[in-house]
N, C-alpha and C. Protein backbone atom coordinates (compact mmCIF):
# COMPACT_ATOMS: atom_id res chain seq x y z
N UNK A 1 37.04 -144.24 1.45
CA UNK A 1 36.28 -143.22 2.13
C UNK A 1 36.24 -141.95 1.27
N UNK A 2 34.82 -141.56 1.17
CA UNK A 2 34.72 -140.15 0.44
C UNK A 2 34.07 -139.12 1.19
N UNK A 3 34.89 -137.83 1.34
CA UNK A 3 34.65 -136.64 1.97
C UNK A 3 34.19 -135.98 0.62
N UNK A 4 32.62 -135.38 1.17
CA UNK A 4 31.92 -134.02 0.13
C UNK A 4 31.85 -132.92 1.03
N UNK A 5 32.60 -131.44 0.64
CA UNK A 5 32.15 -130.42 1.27
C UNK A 5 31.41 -129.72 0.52
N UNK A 6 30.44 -129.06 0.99
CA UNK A 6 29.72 -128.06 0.34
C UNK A 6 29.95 -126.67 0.67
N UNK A 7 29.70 -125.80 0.11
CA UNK A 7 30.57 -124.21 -0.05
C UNK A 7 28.93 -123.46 -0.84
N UNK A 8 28.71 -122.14 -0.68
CA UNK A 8 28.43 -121.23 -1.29
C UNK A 8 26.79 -121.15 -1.12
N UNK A 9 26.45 -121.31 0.31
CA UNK A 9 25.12 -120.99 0.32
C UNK A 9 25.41 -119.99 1.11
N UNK A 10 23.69 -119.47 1.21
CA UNK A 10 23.78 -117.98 2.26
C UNK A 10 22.31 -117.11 1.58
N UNK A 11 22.42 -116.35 1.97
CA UNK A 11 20.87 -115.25 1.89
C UNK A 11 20.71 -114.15 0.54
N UNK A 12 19.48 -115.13 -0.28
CA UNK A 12 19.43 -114.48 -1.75
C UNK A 12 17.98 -113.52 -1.43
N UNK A 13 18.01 -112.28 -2.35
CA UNK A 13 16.93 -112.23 -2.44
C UNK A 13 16.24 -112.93 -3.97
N UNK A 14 14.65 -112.75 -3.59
CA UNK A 14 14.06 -113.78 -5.14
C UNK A 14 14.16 -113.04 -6.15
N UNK A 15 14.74 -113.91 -7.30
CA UNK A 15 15.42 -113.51 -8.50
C UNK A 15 16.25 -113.18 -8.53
N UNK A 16 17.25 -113.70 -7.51
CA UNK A 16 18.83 -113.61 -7.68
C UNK A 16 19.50 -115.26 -7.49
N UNK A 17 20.65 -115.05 -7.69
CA UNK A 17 21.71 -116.30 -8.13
C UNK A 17 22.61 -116.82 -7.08
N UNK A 18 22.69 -117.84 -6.97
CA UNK A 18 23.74 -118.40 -6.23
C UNK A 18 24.50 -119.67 -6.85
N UNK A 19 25.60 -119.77 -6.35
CA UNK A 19 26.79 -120.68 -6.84
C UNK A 19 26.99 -121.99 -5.89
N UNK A 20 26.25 -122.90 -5.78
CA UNK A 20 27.06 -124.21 -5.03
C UNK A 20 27.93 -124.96 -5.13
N UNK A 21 29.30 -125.03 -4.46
CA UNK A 21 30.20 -125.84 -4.91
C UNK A 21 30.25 -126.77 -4.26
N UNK A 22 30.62 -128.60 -4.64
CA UNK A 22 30.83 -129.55 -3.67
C UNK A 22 32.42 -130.37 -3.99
N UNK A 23 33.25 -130.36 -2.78
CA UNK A 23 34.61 -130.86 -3.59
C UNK A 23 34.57 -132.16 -2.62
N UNK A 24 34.76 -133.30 -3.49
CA UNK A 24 35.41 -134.45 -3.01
C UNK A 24 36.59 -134.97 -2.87
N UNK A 25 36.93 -135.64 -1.83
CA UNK A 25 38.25 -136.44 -1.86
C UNK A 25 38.01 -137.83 -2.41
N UNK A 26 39.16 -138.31 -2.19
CA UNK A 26 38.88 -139.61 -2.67
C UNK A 26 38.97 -139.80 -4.29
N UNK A 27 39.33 -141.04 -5.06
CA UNK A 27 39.84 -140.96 -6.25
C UNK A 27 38.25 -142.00 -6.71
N UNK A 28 37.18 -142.19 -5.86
CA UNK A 28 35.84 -142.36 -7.01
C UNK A 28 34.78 -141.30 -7.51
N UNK A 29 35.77 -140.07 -7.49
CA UNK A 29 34.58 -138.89 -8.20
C UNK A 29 34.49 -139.28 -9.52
N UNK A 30 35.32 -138.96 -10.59
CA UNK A 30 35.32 -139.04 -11.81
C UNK A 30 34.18 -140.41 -12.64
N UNK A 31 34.09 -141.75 -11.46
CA UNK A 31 33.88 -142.23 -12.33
C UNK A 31 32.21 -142.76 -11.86
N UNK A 32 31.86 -141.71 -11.14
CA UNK A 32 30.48 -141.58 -10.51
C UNK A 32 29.18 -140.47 -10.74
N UNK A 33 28.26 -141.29 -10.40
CA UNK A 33 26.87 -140.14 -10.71
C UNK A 33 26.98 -139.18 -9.19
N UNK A 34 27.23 -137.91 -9.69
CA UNK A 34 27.26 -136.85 -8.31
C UNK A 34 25.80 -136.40 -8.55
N UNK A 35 25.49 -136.07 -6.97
CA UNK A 35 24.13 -135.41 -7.20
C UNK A 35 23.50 -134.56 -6.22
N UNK A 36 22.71 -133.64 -6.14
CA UNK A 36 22.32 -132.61 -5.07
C UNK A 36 21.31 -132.73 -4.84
N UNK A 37 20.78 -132.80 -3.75
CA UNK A 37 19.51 -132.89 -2.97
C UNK A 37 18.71 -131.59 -2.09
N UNK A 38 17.47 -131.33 -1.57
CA UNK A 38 17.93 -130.35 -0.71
C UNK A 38 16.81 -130.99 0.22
N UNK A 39 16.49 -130.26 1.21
CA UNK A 39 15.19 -130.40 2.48
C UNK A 39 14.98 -129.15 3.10
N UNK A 40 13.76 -128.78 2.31
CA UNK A 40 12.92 -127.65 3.14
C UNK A 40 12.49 -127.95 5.15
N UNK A 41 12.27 -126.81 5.52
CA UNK A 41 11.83 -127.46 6.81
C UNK A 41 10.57 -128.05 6.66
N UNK A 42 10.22 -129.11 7.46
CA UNK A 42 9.33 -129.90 7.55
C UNK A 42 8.99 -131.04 6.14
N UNK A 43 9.61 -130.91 5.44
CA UNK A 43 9.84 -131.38 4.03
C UNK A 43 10.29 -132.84 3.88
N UNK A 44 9.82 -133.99 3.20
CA UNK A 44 11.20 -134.76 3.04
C UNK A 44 12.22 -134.15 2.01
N UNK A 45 13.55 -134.82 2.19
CA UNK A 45 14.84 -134.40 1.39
C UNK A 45 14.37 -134.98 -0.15
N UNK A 46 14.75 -134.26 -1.24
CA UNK A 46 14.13 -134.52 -2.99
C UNK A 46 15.54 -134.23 -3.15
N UNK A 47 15.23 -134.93 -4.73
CA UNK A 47 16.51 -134.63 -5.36
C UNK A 47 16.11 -133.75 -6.70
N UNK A 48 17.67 -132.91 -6.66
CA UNK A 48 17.18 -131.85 -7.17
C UNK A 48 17.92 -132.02 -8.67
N UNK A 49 18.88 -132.45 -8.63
CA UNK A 49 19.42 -132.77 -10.26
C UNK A 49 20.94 -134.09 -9.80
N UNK A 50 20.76 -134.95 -11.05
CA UNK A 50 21.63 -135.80 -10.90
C UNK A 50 22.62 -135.15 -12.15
N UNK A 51 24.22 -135.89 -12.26
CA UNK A 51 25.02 -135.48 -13.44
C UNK A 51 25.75 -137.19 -13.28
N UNK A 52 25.90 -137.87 -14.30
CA UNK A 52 26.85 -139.05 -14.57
C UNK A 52 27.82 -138.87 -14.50
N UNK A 53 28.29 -140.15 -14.54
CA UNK A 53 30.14 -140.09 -15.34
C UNK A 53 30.34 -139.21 -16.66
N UNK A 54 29.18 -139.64 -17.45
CA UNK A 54 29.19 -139.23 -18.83
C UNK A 54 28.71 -137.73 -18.93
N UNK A 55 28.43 -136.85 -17.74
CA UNK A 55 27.89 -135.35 -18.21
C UNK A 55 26.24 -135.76 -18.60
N UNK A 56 25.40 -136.61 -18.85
CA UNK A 56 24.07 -136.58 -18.54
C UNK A 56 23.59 -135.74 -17.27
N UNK A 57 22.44 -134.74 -17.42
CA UNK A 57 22.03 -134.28 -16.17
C UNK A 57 20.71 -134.51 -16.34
N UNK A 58 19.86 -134.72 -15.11
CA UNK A 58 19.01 -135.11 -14.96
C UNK A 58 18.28 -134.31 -14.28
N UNK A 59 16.90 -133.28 -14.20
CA UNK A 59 16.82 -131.99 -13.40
C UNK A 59 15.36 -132.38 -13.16
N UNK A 60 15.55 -132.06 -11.91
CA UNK A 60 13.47 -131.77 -10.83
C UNK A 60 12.91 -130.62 -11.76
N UNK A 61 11.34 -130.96 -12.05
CA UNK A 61 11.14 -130.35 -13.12
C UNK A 61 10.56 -129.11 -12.51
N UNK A 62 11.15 -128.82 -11.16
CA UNK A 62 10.70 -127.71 -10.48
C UNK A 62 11.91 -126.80 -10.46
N UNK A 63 13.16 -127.46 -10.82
CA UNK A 63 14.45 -126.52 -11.04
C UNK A 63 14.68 -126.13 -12.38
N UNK A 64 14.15 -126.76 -13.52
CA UNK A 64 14.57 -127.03 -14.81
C UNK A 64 14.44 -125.59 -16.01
N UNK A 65 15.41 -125.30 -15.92
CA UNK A 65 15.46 -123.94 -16.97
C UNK A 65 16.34 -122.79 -15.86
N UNK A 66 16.35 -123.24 -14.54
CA UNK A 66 16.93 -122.17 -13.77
C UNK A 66 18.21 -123.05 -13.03
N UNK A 67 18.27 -124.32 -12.42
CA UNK A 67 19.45 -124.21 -12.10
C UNK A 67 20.36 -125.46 -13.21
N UNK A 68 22.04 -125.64 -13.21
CA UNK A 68 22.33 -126.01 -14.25
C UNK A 68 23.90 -126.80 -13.13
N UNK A 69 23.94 -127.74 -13.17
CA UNK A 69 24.95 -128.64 -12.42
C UNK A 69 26.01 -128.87 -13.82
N UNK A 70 27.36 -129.16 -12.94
CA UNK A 70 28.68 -129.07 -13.98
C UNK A 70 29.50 -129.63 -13.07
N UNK A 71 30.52 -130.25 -13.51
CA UNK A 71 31.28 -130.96 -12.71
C UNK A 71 32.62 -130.76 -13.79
N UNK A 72 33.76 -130.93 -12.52
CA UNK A 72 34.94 -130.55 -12.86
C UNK A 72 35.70 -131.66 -12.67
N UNK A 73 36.24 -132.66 -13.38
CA UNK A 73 36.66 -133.95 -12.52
C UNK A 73 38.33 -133.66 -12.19
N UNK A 74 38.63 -133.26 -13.24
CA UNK A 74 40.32 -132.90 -12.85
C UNK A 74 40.28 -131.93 -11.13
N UNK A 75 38.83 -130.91 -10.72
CA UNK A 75 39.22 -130.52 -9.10
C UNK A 75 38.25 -131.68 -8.28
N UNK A 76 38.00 -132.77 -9.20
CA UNK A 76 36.71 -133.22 -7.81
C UNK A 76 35.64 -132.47 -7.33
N UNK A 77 35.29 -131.50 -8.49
CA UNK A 77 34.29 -130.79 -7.80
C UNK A 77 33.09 -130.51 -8.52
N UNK A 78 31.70 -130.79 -8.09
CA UNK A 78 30.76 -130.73 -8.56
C UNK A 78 30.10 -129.00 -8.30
N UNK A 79 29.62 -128.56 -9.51
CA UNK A 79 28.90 -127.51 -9.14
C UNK A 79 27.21 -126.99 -9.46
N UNK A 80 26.46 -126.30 -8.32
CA UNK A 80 25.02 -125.96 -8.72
C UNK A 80 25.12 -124.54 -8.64
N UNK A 81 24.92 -124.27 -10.48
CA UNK A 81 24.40 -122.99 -10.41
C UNK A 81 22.65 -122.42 -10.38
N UNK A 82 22.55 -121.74 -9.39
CA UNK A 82 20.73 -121.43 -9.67
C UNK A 82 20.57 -119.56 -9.88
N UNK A 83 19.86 -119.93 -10.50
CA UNK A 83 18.86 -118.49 -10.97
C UNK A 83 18.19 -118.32 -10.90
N UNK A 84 17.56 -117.14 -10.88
CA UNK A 84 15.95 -117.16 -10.97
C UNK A 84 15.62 -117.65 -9.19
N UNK A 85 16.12 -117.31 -8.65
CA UNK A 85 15.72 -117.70 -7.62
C UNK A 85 14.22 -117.87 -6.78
N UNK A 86 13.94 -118.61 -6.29
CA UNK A 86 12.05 -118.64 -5.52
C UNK A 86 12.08 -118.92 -3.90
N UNK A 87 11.25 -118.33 -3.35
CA UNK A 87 11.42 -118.64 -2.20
C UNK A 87 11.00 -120.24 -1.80
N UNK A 88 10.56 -120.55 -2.38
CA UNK A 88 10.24 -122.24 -2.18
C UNK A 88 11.56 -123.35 -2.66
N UNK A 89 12.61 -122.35 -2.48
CA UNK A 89 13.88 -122.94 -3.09
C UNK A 89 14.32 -123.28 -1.76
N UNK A 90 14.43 -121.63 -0.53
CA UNK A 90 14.91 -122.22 0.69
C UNK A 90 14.86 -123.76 1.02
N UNK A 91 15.95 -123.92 1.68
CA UNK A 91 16.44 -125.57 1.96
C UNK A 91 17.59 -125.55 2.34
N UNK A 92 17.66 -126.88 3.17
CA UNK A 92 19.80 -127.10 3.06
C UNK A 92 20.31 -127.73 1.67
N UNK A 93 20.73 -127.69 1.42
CA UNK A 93 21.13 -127.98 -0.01
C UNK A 93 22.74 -128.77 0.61
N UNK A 94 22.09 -130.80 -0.12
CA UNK A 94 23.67 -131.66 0.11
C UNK A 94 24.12 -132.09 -1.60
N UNK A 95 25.10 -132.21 -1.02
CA UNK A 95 25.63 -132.42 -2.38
C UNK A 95 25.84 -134.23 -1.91
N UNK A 96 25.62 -135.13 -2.54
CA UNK A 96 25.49 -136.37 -2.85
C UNK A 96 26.58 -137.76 -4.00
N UNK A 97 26.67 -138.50 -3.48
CA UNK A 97 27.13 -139.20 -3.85
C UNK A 97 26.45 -140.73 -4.02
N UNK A 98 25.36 -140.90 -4.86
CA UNK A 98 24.21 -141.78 -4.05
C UNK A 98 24.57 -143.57 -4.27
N UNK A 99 25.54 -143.65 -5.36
CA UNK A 99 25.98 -145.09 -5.21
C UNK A 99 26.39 -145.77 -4.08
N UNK A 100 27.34 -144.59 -4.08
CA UNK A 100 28.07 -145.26 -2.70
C UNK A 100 27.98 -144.67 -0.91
N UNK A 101 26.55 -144.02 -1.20
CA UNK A 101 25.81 -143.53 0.45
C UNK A 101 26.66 -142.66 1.20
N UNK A 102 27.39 -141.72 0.14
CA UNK A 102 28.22 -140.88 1.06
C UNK A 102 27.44 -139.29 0.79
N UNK A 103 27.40 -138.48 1.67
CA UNK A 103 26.70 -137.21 1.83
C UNK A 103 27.32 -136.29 2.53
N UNK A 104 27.44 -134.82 1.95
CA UNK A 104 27.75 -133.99 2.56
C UNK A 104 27.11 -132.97 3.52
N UNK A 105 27.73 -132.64 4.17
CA UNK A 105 27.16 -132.10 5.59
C UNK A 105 26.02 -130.88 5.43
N UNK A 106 25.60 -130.69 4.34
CA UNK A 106 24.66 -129.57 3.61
C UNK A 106 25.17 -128.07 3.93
N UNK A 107 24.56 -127.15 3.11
CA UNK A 107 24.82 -125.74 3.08
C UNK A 107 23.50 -125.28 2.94
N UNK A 108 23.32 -124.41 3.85
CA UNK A 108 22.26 -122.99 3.89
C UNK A 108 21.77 -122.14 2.17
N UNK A 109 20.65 -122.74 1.90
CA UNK A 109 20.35 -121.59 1.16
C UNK A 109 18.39 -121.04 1.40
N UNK A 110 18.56 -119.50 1.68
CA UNK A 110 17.62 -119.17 2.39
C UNK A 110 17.59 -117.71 0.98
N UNK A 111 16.17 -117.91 0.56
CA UNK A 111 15.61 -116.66 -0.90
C UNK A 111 14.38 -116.57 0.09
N UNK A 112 14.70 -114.96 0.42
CA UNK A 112 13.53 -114.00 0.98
C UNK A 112 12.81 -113.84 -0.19
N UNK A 113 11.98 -113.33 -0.30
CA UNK A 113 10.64 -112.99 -0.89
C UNK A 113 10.48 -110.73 -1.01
């Protein structure tokens, strides 16, 4: 069983930064593709950047140059940094685990305009 929490959303204005952190339990982080998703309202859920075992990242070419995923395997913890913020960013933002269908309970991120 794998627990993802997510940490560090909340109310940006546009063109500012926020920090997402996701920490897992469980001893199959390290050797898995972590990944973040988000869902606007009325939206389906997209994915917004994948990261491997190996540090490959893989980025929505609607995030690409502004946000930048990193993972820490010694804390189990995956992280999304974004910049540049847009209001078409608002969404819940989950942090993902997609091999093995485990998902975290999402975090709030809301960029006024």
């Amino acid at each position: 069983q794998v627990q993802l929490v997510e940490s560090g959303g909340g109310l940006v204005q546009a063109g500012g930064s926020l920090r997402l952190s996701c920490a897992a339990s469980g001893r199959t982080f390290s050797s898995n593709t972590m990944a973040w998703y988000r869902q606007a309202p009325g939206k389906q859920r997209e994915a917004v950047v994948h990261i491997t075992s190996g540090g490959t990242k893989i980025y929505a070419d609607s995030v690409k140059g502004r946000f930048t995923i990193s993972r820490d395997n010694a804390k189990n913890t995956v992280y999304l940094q974004m910049r540049r913020l847009k209001p078409e960013d608002t969404a819940v933002y989950y942090c993902a685990l997609p091999a093995l269908g485990y998902w975290g309970q999402g975090t709030q991120v809301t960029v006024s305009s």
